[in-house]
C-alpha atoms as a PDB file:
ATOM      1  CA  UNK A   1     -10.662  29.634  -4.150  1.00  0.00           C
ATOM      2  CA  UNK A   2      -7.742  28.578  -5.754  1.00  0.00           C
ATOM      3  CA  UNK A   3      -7.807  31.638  -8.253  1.00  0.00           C
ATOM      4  CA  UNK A   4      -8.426  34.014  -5.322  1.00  0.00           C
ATOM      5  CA  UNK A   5      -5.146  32.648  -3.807  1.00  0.00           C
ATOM      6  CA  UNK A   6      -3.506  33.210  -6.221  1.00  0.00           C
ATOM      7  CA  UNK A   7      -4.346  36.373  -6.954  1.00  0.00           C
ATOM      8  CA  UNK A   8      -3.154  37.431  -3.331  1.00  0.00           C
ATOM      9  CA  UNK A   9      -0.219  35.444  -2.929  1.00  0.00           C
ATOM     10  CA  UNK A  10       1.467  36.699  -6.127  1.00  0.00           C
ATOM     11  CA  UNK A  11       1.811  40.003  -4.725  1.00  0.00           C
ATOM     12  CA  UNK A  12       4.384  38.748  -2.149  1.00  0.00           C
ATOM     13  CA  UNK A  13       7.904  39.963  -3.848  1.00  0.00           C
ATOM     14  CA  UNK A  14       9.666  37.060  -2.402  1.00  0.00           C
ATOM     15  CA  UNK A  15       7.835  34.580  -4.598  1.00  0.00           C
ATOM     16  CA  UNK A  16       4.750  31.908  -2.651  1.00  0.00           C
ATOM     17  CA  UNK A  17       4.088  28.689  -1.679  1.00  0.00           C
ATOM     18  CA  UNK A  18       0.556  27.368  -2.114  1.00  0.00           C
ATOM     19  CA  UNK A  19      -0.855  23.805  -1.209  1.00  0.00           C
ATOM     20  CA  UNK A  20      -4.335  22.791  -2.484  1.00  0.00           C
ATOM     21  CA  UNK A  21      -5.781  20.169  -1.471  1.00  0.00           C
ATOM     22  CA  UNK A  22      -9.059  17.995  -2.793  1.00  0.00           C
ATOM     23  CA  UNK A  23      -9.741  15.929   0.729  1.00  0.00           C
ATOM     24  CA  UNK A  24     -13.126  14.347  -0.234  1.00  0.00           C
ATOM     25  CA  UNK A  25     -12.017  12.173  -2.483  1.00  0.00           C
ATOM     26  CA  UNK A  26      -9.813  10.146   0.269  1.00  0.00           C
ATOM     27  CA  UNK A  27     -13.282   9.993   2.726  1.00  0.00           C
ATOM     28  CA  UNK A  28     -15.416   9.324  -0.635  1.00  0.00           C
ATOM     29  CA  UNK A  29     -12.522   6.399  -1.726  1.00  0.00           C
ATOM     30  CA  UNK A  30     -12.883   5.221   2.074  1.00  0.00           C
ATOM     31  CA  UNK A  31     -16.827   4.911   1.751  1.00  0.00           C
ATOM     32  CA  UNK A  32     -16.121   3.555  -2.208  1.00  0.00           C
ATOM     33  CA  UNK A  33     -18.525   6.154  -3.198  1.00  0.00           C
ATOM     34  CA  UNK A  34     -17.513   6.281  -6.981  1.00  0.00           C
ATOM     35  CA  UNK A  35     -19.633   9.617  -7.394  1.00  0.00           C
ATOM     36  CA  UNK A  36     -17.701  11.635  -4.536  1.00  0.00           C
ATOM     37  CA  UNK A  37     -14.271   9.806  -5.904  1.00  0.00           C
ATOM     38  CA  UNK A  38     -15.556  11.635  -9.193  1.00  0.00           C
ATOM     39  CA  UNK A  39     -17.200  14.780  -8.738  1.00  0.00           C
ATOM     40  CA  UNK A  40     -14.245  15.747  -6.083  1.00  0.00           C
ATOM     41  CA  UNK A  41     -11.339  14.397  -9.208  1.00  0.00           C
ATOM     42  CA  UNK A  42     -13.479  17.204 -11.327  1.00  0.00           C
ATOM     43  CA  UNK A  43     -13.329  19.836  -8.687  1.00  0.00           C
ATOM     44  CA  UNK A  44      -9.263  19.219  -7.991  1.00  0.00           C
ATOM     45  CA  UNK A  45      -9.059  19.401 -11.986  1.00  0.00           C
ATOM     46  CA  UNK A  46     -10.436  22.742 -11.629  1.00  0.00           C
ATOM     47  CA  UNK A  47      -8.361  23.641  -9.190  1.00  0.00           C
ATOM     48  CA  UNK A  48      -5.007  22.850 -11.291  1.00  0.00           C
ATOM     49  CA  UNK A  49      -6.250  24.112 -14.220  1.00  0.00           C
ATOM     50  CA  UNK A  50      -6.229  27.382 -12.326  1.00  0.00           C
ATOM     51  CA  UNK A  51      -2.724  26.939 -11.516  1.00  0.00           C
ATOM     52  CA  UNK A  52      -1.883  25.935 -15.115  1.00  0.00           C
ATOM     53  CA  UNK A  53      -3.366  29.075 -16.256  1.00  0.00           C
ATOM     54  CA  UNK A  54      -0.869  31.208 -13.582  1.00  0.00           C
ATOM     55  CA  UNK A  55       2.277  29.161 -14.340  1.00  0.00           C
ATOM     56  CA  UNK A  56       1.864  29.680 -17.534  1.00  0.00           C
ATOM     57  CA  UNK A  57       1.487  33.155 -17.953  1.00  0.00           C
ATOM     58  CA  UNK A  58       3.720  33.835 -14.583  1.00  0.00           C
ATOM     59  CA  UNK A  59       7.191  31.594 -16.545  1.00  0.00           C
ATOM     60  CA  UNK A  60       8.738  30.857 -13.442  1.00  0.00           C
ATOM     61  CA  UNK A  61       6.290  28.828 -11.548  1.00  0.00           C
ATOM     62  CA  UNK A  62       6.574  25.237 -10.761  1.00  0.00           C
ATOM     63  CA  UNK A  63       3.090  23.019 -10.478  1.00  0.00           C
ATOM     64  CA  UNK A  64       3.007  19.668  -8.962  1.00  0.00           C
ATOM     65  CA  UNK A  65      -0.167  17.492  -8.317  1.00  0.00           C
ATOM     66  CA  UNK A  66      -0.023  14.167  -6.604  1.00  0.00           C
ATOM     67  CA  UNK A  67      -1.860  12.156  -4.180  1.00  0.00           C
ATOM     68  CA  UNK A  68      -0.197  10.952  -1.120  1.00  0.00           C
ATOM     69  CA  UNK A  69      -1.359   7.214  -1.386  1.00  0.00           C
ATOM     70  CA  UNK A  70      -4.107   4.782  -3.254  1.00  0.00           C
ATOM     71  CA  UNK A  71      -7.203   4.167  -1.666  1.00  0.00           C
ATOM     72  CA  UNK A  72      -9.879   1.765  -2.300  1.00  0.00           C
ATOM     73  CA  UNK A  73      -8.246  -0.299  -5.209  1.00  0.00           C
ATOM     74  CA  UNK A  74     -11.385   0.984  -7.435  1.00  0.00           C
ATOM     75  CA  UNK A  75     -11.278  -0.972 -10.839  1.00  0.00           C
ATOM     76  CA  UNK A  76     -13.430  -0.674 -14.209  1.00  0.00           C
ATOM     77  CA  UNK A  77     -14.642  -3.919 -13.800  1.00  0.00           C
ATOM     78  CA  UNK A  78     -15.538  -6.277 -11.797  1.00  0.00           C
ATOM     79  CA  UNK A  79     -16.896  -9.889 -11.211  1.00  0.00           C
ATOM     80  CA  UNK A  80     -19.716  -9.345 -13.654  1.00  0.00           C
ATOM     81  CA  UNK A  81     -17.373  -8.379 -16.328  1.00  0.00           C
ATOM     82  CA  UNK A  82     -14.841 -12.162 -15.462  1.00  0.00           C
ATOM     83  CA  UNK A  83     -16.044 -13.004 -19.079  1.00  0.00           C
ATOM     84  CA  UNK A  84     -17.460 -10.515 -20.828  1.00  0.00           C
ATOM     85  CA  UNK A  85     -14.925  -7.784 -20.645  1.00  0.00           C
ATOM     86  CA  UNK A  86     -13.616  -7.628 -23.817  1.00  0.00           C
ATOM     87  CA  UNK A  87     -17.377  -6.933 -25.507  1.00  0.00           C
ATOM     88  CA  UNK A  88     -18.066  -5.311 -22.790  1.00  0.00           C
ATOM     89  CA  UNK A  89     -18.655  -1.334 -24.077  1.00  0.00           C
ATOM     90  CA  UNK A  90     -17.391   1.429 -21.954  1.00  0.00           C
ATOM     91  CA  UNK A  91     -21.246   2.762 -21.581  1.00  0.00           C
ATOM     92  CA  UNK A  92     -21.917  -0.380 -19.268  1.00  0.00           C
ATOM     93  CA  UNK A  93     -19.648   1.494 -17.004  1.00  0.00           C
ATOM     94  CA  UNK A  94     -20.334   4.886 -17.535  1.00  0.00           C
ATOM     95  CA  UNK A  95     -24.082   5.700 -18.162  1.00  0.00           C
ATOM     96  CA  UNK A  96     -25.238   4.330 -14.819  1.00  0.00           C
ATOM     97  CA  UNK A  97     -23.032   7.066 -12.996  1.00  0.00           C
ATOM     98  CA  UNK A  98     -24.250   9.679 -15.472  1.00  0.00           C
ATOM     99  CA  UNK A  99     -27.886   9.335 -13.745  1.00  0.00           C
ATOM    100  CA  UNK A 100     -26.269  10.475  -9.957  1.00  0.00           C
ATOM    101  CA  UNK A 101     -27.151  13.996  -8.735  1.00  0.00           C
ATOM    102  CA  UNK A 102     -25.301  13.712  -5.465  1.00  0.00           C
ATOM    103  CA  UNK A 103     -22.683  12.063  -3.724  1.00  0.00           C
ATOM    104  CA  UNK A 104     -23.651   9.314  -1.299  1.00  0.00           C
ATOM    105  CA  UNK A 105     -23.329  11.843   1.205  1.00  0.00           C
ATOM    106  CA  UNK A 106     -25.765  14.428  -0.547  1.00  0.00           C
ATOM    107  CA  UNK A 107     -28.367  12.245  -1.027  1.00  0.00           C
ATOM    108  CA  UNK A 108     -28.388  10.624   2.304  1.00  0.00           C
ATOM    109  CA  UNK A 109     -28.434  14.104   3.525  1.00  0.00           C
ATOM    110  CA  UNK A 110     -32.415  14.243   2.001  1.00  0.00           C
ATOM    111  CA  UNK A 111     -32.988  10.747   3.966  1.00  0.00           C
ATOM    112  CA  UNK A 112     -35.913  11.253   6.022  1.00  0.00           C
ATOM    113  CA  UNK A 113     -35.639   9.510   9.526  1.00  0.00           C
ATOM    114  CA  UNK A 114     -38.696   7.483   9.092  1.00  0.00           C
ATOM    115  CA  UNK A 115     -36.773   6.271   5.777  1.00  0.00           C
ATOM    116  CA  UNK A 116     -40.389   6.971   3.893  1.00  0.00           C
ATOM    117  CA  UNK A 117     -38.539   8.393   0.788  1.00  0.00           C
ATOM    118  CA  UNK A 118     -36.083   5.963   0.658  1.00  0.00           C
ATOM    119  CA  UNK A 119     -35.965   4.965  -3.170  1.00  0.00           C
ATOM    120  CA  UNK A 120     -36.212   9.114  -3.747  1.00  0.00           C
ATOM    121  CA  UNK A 121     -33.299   9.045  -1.765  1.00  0.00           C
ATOM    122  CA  UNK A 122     -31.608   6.031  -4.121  1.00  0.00           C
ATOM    123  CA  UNK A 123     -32.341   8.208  -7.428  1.00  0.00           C
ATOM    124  CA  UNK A 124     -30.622  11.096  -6.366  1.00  0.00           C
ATOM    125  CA  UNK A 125     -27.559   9.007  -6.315  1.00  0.00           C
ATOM    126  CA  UNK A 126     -28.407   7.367  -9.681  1.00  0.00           C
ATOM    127  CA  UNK A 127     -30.409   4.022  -8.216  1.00  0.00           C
ATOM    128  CA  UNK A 128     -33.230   4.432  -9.943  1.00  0.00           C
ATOM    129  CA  UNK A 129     -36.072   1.879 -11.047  1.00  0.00           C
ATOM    130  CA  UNK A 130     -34.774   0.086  -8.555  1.00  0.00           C
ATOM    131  CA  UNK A 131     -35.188  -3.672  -8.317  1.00  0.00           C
ATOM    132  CA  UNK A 132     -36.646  -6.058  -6.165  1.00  0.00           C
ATOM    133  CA  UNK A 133     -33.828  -7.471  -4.125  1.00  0.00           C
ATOM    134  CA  UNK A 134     -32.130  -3.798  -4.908  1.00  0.00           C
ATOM    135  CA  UNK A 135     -35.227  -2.701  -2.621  1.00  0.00           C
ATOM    136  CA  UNK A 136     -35.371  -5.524  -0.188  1.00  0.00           C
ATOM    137  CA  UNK A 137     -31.125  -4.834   0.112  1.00  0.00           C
ATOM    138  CA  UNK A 138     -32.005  -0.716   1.327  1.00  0.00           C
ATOM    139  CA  UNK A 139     -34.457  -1.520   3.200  1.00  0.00           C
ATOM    140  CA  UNK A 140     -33.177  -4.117   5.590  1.00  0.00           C
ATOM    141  CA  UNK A 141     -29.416  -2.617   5.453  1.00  0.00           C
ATOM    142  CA  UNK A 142     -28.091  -0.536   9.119  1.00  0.00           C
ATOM    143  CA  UNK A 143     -26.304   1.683   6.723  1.00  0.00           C
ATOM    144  CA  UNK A 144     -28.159   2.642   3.616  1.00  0.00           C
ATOM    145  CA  UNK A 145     -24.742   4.715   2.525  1.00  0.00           C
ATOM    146  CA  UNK A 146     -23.119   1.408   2.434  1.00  0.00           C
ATOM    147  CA  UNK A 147     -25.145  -0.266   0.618  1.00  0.00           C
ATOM    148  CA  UNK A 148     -26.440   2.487  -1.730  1.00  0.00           C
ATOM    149  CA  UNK A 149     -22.500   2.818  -3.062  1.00  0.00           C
ATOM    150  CA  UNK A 150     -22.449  -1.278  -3.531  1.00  0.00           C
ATOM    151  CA  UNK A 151     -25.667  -1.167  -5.826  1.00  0.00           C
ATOM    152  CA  UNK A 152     -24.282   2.016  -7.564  1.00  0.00           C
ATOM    153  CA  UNK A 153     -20.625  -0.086  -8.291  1.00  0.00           C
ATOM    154  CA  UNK A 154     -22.521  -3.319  -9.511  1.00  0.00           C
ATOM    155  CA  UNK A 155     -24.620  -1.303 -11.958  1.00  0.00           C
ATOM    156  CA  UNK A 156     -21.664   0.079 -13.052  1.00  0.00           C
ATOM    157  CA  UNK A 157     -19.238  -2.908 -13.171  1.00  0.00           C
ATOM    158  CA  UNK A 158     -16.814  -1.026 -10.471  1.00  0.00           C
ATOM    159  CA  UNK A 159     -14.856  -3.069  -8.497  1.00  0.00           C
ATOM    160  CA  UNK A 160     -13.195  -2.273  -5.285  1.00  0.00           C
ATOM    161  CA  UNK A 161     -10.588  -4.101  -3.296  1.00  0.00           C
ATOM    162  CA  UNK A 162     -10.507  -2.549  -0.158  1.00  0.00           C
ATOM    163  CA  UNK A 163     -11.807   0.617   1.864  1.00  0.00           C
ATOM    164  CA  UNK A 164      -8.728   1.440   2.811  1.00  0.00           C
ATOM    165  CA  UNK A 165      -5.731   2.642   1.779  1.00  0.00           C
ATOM    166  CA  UNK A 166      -3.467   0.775  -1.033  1.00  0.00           C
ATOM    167  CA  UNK A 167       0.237   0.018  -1.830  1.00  0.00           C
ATOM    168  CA  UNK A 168       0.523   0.968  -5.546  1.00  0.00           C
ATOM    169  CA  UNK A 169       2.664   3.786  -6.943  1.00  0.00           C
ATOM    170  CA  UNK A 170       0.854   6.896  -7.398  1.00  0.00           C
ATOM    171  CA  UNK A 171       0.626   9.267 -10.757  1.00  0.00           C
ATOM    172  CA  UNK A 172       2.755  12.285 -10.676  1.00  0.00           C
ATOM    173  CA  UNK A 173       1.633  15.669 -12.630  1.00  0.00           C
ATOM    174  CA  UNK A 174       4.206  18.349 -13.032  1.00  0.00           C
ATOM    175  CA  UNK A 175       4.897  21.383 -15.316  1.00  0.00           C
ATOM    176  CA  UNK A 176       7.034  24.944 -14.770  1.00  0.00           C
ATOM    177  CA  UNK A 177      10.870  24.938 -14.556  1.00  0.00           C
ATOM    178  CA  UNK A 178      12.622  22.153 -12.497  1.00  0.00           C
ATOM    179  CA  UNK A 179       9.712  20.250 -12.673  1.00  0.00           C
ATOM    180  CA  UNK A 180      10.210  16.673 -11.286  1.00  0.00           C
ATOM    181  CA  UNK A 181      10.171  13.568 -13.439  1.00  0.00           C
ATOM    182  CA  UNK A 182      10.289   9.824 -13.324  1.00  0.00           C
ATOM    183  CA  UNK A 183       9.527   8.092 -11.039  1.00  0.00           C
ATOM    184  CA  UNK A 184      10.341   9.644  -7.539  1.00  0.00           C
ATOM    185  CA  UNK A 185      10.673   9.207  -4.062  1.00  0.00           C
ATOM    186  CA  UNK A 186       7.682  10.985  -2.283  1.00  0.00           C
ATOM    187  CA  UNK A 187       9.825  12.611   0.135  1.00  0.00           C
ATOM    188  CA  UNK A 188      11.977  13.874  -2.402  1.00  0.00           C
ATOM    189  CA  UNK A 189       9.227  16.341  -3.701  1.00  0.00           C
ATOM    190  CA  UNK A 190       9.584  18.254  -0.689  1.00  0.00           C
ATOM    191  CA  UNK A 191      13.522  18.704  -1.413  1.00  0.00           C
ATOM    192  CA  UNK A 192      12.561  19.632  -5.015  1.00  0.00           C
ATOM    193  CA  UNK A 193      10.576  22.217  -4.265  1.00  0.00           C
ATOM    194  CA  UNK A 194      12.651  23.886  -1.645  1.00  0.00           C
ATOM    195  CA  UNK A 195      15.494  23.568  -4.234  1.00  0.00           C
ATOM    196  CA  UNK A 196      13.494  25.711  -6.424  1.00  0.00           C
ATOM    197  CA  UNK A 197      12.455  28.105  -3.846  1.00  0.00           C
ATOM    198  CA  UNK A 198      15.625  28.623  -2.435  1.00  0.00           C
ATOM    199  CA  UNK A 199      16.025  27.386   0.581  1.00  0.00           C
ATOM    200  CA  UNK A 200      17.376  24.668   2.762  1.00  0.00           C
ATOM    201  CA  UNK A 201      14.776  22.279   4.044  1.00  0.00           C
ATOM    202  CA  UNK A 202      16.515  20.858   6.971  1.00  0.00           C
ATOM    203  CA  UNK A 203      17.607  23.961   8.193  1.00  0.00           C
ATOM    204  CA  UNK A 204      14.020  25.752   7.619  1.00  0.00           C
ATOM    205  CA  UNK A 205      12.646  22.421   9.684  1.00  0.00           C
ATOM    206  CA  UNK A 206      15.147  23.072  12.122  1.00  0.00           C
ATOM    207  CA  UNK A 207      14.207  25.979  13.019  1.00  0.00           C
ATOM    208  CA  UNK A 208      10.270  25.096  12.552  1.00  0.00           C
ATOM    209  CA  UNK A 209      10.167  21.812  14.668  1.00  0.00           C
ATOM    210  CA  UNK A 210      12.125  21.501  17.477  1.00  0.00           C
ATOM    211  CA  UNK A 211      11.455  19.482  20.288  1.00  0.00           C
ATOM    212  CA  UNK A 212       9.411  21.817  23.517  1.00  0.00           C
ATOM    213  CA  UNK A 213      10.743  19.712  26.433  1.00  0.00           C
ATOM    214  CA  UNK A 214      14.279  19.566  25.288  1.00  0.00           C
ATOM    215  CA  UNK A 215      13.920  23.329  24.419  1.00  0.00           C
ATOM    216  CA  UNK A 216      12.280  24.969  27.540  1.00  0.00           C
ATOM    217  CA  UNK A 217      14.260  22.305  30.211  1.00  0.00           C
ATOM    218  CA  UNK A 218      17.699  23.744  28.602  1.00  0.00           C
ATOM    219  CA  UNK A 219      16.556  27.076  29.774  1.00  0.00           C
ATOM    220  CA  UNK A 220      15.437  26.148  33.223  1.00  0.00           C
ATOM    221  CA  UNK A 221      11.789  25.424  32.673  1.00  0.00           C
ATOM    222  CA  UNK A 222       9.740  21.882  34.394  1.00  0.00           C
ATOM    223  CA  UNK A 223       7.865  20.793  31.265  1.00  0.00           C
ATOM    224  CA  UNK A 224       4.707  19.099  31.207  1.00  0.00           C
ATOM    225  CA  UNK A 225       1.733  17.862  28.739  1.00  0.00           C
ATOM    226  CA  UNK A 226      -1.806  18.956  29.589  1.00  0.00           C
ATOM    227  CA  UNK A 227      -4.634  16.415  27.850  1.00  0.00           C
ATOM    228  CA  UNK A 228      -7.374  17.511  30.533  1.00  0.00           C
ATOM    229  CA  UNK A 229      -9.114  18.011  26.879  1.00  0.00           C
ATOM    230  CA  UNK A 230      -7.880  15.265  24.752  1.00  0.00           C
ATOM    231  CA  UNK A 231      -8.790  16.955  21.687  1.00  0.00           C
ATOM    232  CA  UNK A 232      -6.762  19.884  22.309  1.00  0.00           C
ATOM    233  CA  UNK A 233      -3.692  18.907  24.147  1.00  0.00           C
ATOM    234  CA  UNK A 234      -1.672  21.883  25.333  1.00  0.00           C
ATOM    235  CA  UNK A 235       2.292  22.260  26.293  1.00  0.00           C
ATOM    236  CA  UNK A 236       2.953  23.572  29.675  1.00  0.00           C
ATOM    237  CA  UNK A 237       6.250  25.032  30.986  1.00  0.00           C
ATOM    238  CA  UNK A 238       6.999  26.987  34.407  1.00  0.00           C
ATOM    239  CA  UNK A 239       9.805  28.572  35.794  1.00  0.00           C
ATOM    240  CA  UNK A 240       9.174  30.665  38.987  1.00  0.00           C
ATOM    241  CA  UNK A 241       5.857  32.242  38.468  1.00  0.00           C
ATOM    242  CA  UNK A 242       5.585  32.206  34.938  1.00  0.00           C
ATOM    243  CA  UNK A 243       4.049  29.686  33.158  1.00  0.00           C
ATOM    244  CA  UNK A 244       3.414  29.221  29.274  1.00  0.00           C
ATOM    245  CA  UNK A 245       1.089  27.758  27.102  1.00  0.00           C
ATOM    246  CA  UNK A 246       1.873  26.220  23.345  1.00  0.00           C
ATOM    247  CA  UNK A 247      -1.699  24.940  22.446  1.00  0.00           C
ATOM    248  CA  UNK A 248      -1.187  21.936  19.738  1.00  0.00           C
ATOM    249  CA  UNK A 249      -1.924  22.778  16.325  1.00  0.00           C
ATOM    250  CA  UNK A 250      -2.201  26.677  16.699  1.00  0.00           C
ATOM    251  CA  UNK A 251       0.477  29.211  16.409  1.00  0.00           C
ATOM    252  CA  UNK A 252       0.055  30.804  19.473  1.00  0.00           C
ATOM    253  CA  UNK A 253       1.763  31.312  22.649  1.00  0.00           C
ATOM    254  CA  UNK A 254       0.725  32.345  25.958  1.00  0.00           C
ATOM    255  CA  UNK A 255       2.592  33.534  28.671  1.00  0.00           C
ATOM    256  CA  UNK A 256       1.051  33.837  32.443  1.00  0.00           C
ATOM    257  CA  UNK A 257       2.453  35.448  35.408  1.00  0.00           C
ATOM    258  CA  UNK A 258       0.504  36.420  38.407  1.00  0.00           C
ATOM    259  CA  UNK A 259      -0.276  39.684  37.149  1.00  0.00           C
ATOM    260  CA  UNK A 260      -0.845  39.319  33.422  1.00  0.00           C
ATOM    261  CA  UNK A 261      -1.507  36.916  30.766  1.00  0.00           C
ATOM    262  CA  UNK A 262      -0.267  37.851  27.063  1.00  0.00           C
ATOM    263  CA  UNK A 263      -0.830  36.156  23.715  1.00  0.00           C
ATOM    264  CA  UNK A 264       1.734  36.268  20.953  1.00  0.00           C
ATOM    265  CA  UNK A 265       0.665  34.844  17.296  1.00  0.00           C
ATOM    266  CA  UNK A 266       4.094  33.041  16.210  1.00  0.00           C
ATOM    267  CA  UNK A 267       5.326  32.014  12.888  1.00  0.00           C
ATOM    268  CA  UNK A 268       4.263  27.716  12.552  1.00  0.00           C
ATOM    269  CA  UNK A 269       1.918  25.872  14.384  1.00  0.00           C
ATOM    270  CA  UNK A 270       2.788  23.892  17.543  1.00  0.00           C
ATOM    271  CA  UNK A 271       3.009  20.356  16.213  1.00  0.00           C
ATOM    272  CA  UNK A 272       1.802  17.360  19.347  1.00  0.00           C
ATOM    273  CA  UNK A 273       2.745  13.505  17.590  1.00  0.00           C
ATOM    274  CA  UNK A 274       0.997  12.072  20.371  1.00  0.00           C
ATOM    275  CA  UNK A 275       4.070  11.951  22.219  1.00  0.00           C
ATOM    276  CA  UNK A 276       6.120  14.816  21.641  1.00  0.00           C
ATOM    277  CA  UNK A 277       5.787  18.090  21.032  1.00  0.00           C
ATOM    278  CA  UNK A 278       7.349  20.270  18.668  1.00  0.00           C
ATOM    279  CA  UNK A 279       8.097  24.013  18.258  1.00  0.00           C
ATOM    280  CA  UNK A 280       9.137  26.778  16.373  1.00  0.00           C
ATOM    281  CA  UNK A 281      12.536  28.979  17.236  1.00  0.00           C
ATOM    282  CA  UNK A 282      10.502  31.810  17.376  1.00  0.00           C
ATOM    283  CA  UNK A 283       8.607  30.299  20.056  1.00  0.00           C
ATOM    284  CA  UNK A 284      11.380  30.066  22.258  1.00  0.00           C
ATOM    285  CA  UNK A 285      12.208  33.309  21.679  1.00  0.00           C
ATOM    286  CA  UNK A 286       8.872  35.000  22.450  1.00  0.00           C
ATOM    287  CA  UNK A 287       9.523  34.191  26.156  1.00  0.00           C
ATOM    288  CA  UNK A 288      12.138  35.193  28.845  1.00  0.00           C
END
């Protein structure tokens, strides 16, 4: 995918902005399923090594990968390891996670609802021959995901401190001209990129995010927000016998009157916080 885009964005004159992004690994890091923190790491790797490959060849390309936070506090090693850690050879850690075939996820996706191929099930995400109280753990447990990804990380001496997010600075990959260096300021990577591309941020997110209700009441409009469906909140302003529609999180806007009801596709998304709402210029300019 990432090639692909590549391949079509470089035809743009004016030069591209691309974002890829590997999102299993937070919900994997979340679960502490060490084979979907893995096998999504390997498929993100893939990813920039196809935007190595560009960069390089392009010369005026600028790569960045980072995450945007921990998660899970995963560890080689754990409380089986308190003493034993420095004999301890990095196979103990590794070959039991060479035996999974699927995430957590995967596997539980072959979990019959009578639970009758349960330690088929456990093999598929490496637990095989398993033991005893491994058994007696799976088949008692509410959530067999849960516990599958606990016997996985004590066969492999993983430790975990959380299944949440985590406080600890984050590694930063960068390569291409102006790359960024050091340690940064996570905000700041925004501002280094839009140095390189040319433009000014603030005034770009100016024009991109500005607030609907302050917008449409300067030009006459009674504003109000529309969560009949919660999931899909909507902006609503009238004036006379018009009325328009900014839909959260599309980049749309509609525009009623009695006798017709147009659509026009618009250049950002409508952004809802939860509170506010947030538009683009164009937008405001798409209606009277």
């Amino acid at each position: 995918m990432t090639n692909k885009a590549l391949k079509t964005l470089k035809k743009d004159k004016d030069g591209f902005f691309l974002f890829v992004e590997g999102s299993k690994i937070d919900w994997a890091a979340h679960g502490n399923d060490t084979i979907g923190m893995i096998s999504d790491t390997l498929a993100f790797d893939d990813a920039v090594n196809e935007a190595l490959t560009f960069a390089k060849n392009d010369g005026n390309t600028m790569v960045i990968a980072v995450t945007d936070h921990g998660n899970s506090g995963i560890t080689m090693g754990n409380v089986n390891t308190n003493s034993s850690y420095p004999e301890t050879p990095v196979s103990a850690y590794i070959d039991p996670l060479k035996k999974a075939k699927m995430t957590v996820e995967g596997a539980l996706s072959k979990l019959k609802p009578d639970h009758s191929n349960l330690k088929e099930v456990a093999a598929l995400y490496g637990l095989d021959n398993l033991t005893s109280e491994e058994t007696a753990k799976l088949t008692s447990t509410k959530n067999v995901g849960a516990e599958m990804t606990k016997l996985l990380a004590n066969r492999a001496n993983i430790g975990f401190t959380t299944g949440g997010h985590t406080g600890e600075d984050v590694f930063l990959y960068s390569y291409g001209p102006s790359k960024p260096t050091g340690l940064v300021e996570n905000t700041d990577l925004a501002k280094k990129m839009a140095e390189f591309m040319g433009f000014d941020l603030q005034k770009l997110s100016n024009k991109l995010y500005m607030n609907a209700k302050d917008s449409f009441e300067k030009k006459g409009y009674s504003t109000r927000i529309d969560v009949t469906d919660p999931n899909n909140p909507v902006f609503v302003a009238k004036k006379g016998q018009q009325k328009v529609e900014l839909p959260a999180n599309k980049n749309i806007v509609i525009s009623k009157t009695p006798k017709s009801t147009k659509q026009k596709e618009i250049n950002a998304i409508t952004v809802y916080n939860g509170k506010d709402f947030y538009i683009s210029e164009q937008a405001l300019k798409a209606v009277k």
